[in-house]
N, C-alpha and C. Protein backbone atom coordinates (compact mmCIF):
# COMPACT_ATOMS: atom_id res chain seq x y z
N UNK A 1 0.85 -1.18 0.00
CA UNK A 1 0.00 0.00 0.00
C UNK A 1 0.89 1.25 0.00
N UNK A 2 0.65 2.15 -0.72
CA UNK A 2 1.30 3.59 -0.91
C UNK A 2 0.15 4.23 -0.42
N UNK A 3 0.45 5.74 0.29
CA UNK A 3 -0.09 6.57 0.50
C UNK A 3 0.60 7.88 -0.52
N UNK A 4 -0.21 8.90 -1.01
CA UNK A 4 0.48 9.74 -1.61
C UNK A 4 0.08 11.22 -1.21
N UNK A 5 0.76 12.38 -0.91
CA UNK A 5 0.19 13.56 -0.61
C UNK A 5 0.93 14.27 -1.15
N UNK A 6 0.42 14.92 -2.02
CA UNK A 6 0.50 16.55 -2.76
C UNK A 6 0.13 17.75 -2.36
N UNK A 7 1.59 18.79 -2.19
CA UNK A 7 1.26 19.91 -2.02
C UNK A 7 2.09 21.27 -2.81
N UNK A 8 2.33 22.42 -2.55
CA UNK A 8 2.66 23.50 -2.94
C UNK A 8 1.67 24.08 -4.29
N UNK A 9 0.53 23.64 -4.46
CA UNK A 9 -0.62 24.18 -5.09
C UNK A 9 -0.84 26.19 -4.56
N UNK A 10 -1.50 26.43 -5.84
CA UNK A 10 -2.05 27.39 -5.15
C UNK A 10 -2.24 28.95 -6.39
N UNK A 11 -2.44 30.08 -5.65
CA UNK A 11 -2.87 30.75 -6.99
C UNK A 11 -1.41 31.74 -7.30
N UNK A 12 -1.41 31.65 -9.10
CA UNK A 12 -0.11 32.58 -9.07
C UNK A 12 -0.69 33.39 -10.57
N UNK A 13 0.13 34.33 -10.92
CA UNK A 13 -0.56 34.92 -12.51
C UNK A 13 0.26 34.41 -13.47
N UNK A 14 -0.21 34.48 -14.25
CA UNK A 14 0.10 34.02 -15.45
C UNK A 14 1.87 34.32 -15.84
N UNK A 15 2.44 33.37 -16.68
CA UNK A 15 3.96 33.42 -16.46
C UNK A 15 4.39 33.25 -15.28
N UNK A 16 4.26 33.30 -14.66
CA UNK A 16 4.63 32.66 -12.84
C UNK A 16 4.82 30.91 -13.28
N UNK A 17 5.77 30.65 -11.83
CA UNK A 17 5.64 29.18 -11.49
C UNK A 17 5.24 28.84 -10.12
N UNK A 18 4.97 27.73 -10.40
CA UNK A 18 4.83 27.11 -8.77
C UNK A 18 5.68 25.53 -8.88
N UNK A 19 6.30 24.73 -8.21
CA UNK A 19 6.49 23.83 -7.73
C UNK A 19 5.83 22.75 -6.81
N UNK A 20 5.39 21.87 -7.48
CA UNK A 20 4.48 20.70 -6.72
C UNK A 20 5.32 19.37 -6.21
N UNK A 21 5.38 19.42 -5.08
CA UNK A 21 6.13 18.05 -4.76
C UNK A 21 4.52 17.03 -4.24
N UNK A 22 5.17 15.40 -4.23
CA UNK A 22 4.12 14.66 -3.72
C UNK A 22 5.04 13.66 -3.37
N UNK A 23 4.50 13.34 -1.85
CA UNK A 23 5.84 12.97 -0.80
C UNK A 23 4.70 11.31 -0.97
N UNK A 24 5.59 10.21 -1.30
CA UNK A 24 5.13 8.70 -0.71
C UNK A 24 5.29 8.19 0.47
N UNK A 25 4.26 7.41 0.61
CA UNK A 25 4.86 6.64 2.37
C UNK A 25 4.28 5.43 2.06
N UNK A 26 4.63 4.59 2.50
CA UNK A 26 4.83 2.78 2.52
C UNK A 26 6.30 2.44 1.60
N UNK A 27 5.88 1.09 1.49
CA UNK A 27 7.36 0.49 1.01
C UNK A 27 7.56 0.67 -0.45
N UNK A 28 8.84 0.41 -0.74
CA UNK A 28 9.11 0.74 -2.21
C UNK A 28 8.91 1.40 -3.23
N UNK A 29 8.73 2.87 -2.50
CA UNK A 29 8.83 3.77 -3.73
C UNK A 29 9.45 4.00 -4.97
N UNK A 30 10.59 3.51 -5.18
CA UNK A 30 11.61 3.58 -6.00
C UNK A 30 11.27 2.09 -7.00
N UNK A 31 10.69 1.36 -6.82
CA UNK A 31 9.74 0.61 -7.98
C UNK A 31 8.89 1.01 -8.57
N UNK A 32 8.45 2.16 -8.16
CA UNK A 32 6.83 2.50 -8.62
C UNK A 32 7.44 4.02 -9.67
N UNK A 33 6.75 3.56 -11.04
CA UNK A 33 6.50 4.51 -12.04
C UNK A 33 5.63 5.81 -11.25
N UNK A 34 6.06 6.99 -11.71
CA UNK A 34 4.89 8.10 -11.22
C UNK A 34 4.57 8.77 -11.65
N UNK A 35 3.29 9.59 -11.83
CA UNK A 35 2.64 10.20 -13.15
C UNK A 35 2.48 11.37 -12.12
N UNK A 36 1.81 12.25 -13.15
CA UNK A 36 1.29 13.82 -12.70
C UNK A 36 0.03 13.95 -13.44
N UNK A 37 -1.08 14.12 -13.44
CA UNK A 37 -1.85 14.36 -13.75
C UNK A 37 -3.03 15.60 -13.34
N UNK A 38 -4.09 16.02 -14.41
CA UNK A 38 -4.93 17.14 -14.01
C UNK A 38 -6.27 17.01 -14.35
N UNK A 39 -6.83 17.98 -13.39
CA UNK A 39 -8.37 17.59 -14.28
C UNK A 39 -9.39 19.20 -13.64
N UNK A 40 -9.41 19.46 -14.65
CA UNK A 40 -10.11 21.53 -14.97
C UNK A 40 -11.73 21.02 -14.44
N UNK A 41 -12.25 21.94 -14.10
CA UNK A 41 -14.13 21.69 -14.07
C UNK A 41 -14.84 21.63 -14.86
N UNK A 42 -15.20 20.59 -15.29
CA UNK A 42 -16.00 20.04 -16.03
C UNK A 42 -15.71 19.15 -17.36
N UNK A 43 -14.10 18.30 -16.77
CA UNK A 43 -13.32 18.13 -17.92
C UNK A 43 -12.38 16.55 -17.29
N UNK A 44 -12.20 16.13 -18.47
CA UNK A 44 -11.71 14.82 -17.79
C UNK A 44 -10.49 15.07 -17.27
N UNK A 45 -10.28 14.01 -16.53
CA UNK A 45 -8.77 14.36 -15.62
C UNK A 45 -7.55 13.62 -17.18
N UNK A 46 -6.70 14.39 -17.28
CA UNK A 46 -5.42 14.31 -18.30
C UNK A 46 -4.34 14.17 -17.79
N UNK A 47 -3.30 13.10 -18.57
CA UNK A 47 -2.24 12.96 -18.40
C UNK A 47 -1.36 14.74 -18.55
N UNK A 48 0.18 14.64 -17.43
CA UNK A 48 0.45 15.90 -17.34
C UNK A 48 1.97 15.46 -17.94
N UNK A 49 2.49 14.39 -17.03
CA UNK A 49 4.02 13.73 -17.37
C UNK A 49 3.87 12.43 -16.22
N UNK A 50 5.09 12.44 -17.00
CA UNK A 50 5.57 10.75 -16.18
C UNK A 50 7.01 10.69 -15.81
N UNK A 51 7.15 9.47 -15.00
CA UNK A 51 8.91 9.29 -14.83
C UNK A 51 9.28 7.97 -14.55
N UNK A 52 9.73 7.25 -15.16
CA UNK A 52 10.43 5.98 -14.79
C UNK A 52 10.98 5.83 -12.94
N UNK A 53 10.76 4.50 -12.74
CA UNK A 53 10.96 4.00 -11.11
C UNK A 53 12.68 4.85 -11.38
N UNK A 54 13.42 4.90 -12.22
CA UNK A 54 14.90 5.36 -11.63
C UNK A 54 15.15 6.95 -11.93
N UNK A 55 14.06 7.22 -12.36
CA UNK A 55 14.38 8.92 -12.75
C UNK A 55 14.78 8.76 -14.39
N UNK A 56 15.01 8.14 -14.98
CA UNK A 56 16.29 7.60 -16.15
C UNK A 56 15.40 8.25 -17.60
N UNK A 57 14.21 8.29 -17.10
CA UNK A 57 12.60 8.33 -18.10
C UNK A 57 11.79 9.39 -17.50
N UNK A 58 11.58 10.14 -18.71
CA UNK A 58 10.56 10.93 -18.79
C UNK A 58 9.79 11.04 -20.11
N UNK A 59 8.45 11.51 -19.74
CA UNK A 59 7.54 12.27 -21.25
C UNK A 59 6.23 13.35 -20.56
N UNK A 60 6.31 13.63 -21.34
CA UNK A 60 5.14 15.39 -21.36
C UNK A 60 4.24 15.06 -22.21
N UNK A 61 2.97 15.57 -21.89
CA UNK A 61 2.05 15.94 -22.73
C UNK A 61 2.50 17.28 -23.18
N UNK A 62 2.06 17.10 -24.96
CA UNK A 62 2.43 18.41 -25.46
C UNK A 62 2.12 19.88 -25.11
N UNK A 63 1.06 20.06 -24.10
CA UNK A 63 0.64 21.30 -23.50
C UNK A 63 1.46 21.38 -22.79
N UNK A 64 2.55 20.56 -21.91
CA UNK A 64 3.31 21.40 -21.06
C UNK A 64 4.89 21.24 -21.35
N UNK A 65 4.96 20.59 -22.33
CA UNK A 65 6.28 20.12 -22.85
C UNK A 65 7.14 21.66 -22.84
N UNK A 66 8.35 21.65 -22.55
CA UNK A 66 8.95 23.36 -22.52
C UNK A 66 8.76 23.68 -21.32
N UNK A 67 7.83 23.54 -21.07
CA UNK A 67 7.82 24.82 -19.39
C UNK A 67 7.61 23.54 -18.26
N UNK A 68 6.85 22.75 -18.02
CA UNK A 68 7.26 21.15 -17.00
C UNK A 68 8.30 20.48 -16.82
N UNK A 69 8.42 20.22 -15.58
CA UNK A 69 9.98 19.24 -15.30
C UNK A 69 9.32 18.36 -14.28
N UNK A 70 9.68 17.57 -14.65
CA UNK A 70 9.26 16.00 -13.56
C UNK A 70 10.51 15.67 -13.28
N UNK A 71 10.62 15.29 -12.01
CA UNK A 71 11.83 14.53 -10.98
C UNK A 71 11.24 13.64 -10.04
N UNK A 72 12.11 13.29 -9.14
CA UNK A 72 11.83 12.73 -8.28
C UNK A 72 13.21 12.49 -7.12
N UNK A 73 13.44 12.31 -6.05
CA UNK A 73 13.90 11.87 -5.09
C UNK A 73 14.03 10.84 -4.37
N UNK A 74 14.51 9.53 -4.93
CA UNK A 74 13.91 8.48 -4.20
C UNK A 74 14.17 8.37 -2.79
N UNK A 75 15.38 8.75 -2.43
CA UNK A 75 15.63 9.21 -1.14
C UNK A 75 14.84 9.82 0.24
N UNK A 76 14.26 10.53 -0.65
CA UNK A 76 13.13 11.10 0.15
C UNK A 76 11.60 10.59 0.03
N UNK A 77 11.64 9.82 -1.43
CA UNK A 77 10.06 9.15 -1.06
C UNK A 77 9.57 10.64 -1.56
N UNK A 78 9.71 11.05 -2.93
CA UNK A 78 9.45 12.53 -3.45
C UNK A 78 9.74 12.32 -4.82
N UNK A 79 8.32 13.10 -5.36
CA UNK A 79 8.36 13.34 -6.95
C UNK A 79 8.05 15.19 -7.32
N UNK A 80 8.48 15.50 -7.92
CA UNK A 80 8.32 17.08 -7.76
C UNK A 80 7.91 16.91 -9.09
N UNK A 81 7.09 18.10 -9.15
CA UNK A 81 6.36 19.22 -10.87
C UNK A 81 7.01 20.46 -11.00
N UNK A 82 7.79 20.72 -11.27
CA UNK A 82 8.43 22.12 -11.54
C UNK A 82 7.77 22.92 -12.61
N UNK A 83 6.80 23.68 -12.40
CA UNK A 83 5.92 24.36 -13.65
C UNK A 83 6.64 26.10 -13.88
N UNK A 84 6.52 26.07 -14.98
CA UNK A 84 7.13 27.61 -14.98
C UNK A 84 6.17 27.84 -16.43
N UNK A 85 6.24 29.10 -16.74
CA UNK A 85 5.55 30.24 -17.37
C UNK A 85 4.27 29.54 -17.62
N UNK A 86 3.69 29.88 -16.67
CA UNK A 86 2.10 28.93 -15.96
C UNK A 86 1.10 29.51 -16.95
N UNK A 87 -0.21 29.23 -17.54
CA UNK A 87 -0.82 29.66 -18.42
C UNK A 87 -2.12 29.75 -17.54
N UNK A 88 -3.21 30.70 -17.83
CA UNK A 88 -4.64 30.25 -17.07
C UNK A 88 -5.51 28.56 -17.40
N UNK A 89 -4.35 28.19 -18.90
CA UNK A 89 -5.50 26.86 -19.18
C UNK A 89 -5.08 25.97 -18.28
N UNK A 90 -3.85 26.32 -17.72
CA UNK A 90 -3.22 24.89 -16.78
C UNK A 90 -4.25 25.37 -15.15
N UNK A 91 -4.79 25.94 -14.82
CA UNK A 91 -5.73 25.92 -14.03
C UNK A 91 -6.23 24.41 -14.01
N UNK A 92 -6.23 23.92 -12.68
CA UNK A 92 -6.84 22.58 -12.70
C UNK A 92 -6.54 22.07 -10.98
N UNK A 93 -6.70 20.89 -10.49
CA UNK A 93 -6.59 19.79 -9.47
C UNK A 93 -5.70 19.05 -10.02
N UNK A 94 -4.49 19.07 -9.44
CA UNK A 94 -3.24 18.55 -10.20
C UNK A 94 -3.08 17.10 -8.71
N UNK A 95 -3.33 16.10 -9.72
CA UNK A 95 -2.33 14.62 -8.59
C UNK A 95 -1.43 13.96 -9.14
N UNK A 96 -1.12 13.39 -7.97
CA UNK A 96 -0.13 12.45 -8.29
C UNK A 96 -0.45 11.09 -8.41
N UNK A 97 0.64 10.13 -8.98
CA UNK A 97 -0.40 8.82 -8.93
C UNK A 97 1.15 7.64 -9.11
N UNK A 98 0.89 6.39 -8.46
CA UNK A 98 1.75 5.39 -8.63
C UNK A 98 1.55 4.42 -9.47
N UNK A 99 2.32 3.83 -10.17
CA UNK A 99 2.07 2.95 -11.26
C UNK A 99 3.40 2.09 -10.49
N UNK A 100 2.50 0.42 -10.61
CA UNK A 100 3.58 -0.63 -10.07
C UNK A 100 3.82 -1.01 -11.51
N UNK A 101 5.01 -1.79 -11.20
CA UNK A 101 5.50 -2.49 -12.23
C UNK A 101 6.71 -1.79 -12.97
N UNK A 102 7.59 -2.76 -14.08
CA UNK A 102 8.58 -2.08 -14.66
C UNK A 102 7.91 -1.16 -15.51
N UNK A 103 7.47 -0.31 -15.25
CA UNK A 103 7.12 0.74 -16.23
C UNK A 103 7.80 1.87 -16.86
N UNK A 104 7.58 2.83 -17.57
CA UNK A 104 8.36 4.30 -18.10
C UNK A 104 7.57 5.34 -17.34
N UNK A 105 5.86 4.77 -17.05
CA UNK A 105 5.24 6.02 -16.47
C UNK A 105 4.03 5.86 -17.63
N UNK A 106 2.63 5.27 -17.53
CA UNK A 106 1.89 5.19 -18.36
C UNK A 106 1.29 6.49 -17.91
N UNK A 107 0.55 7.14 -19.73
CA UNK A 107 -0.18 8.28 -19.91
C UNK A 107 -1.93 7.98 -19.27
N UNK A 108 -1.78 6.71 -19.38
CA UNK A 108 -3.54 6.42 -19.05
C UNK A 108 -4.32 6.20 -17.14
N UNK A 109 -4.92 6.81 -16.85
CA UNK A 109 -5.10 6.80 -15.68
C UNK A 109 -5.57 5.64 -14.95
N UNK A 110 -6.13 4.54 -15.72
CA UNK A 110 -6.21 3.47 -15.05
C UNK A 110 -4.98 2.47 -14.87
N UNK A 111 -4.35 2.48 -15.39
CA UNK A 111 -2.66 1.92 -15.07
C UNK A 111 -2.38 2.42 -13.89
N UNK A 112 -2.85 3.06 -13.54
CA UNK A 112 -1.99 3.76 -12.05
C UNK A 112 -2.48 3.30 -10.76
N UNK A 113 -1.85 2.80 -9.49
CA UNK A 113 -3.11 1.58 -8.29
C UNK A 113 -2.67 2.87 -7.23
N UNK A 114 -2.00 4.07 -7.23
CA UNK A 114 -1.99 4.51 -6.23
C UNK A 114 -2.38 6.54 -6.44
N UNK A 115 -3.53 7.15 -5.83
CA UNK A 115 -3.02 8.43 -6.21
C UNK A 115 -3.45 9.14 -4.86
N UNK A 116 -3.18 10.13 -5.17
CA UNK A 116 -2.99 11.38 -4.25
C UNK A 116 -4.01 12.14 -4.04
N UNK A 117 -4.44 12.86 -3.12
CA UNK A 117 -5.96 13.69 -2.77
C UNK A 117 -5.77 14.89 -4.17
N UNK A 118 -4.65 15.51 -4.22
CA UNK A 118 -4.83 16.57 -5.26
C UNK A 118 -4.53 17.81 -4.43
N UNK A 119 -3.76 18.74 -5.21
CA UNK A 119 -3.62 20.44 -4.67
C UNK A 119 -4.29 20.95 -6.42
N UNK A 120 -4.73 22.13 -5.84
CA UNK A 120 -5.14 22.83 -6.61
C UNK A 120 -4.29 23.70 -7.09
N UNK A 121 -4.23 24.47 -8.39
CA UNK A 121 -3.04 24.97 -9.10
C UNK A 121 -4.51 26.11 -9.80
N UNK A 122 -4.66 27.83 -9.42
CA UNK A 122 -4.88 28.62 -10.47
C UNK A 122 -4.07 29.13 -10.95
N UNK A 123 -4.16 29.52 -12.11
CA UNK A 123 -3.37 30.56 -12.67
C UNK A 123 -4.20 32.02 -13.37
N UNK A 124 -4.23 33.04 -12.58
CA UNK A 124 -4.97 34.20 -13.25
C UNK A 124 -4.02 34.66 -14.47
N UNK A 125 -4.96 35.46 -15.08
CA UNK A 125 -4.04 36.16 -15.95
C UNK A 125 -4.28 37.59 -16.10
């Protein structure tokens, strides 16, 4: 069992960043693929990025490709979102989510057995 919690959400203007970390707790974090994902009101929740169990792997959805950075820490049981020149469309409930297995980090949300309550991310403009 993983537990996952996400935070540093919150409101910034447009071109601004914010930084999202999402800290794991139970065993073996560093097996588990981890995604980022979002989901706006009234809109399905979307793949954001991903990262391979060793850091070694990454991919972006093309809306944030350029300005997103996915990491992680296995050390700490930590995956960070580094967002910079923030747009109002990226407004959304941003989580995190665990994917077991040798994975790269699947785009699809049912692949994933573990996620996170969600921080909220506006961006005014």
């Amino acid at each position: 069992q993983v537990q996952l919690v996400e935070s540093g959400g919150g409101l910034v203007q447009a071109g601004g960043s914010l930084r999202l970390s999402c800290v794991a707790s139970g065993r073996a974090f560093s097996s588990y693929a981890m995604g980022w994902f979002r989901q706006a009101p009234g809109k399905e929740r979307e793949f954001v990025t991903a990262i391979s169990w060793s850091g070694a792997s990454t991919h972006y959805a093309d809306s944030v490709k350029g300005r997103f950075t996915i990491s992680r820490d296995n050390a700490k049981n930590t995956v960070y979102l580094q967002m910079n020149s923030l747009k109002p469309e990226d407004t959304a409930v941003y989580y995190c989510a665990a994917e077991r297995g040798p994975s790269l980090g699947s785009r699809f949300t049912h692949e994933y057995d573990y996620w996170g309550q969600g921080t909220q991310v506006t961006v005014s403009s």
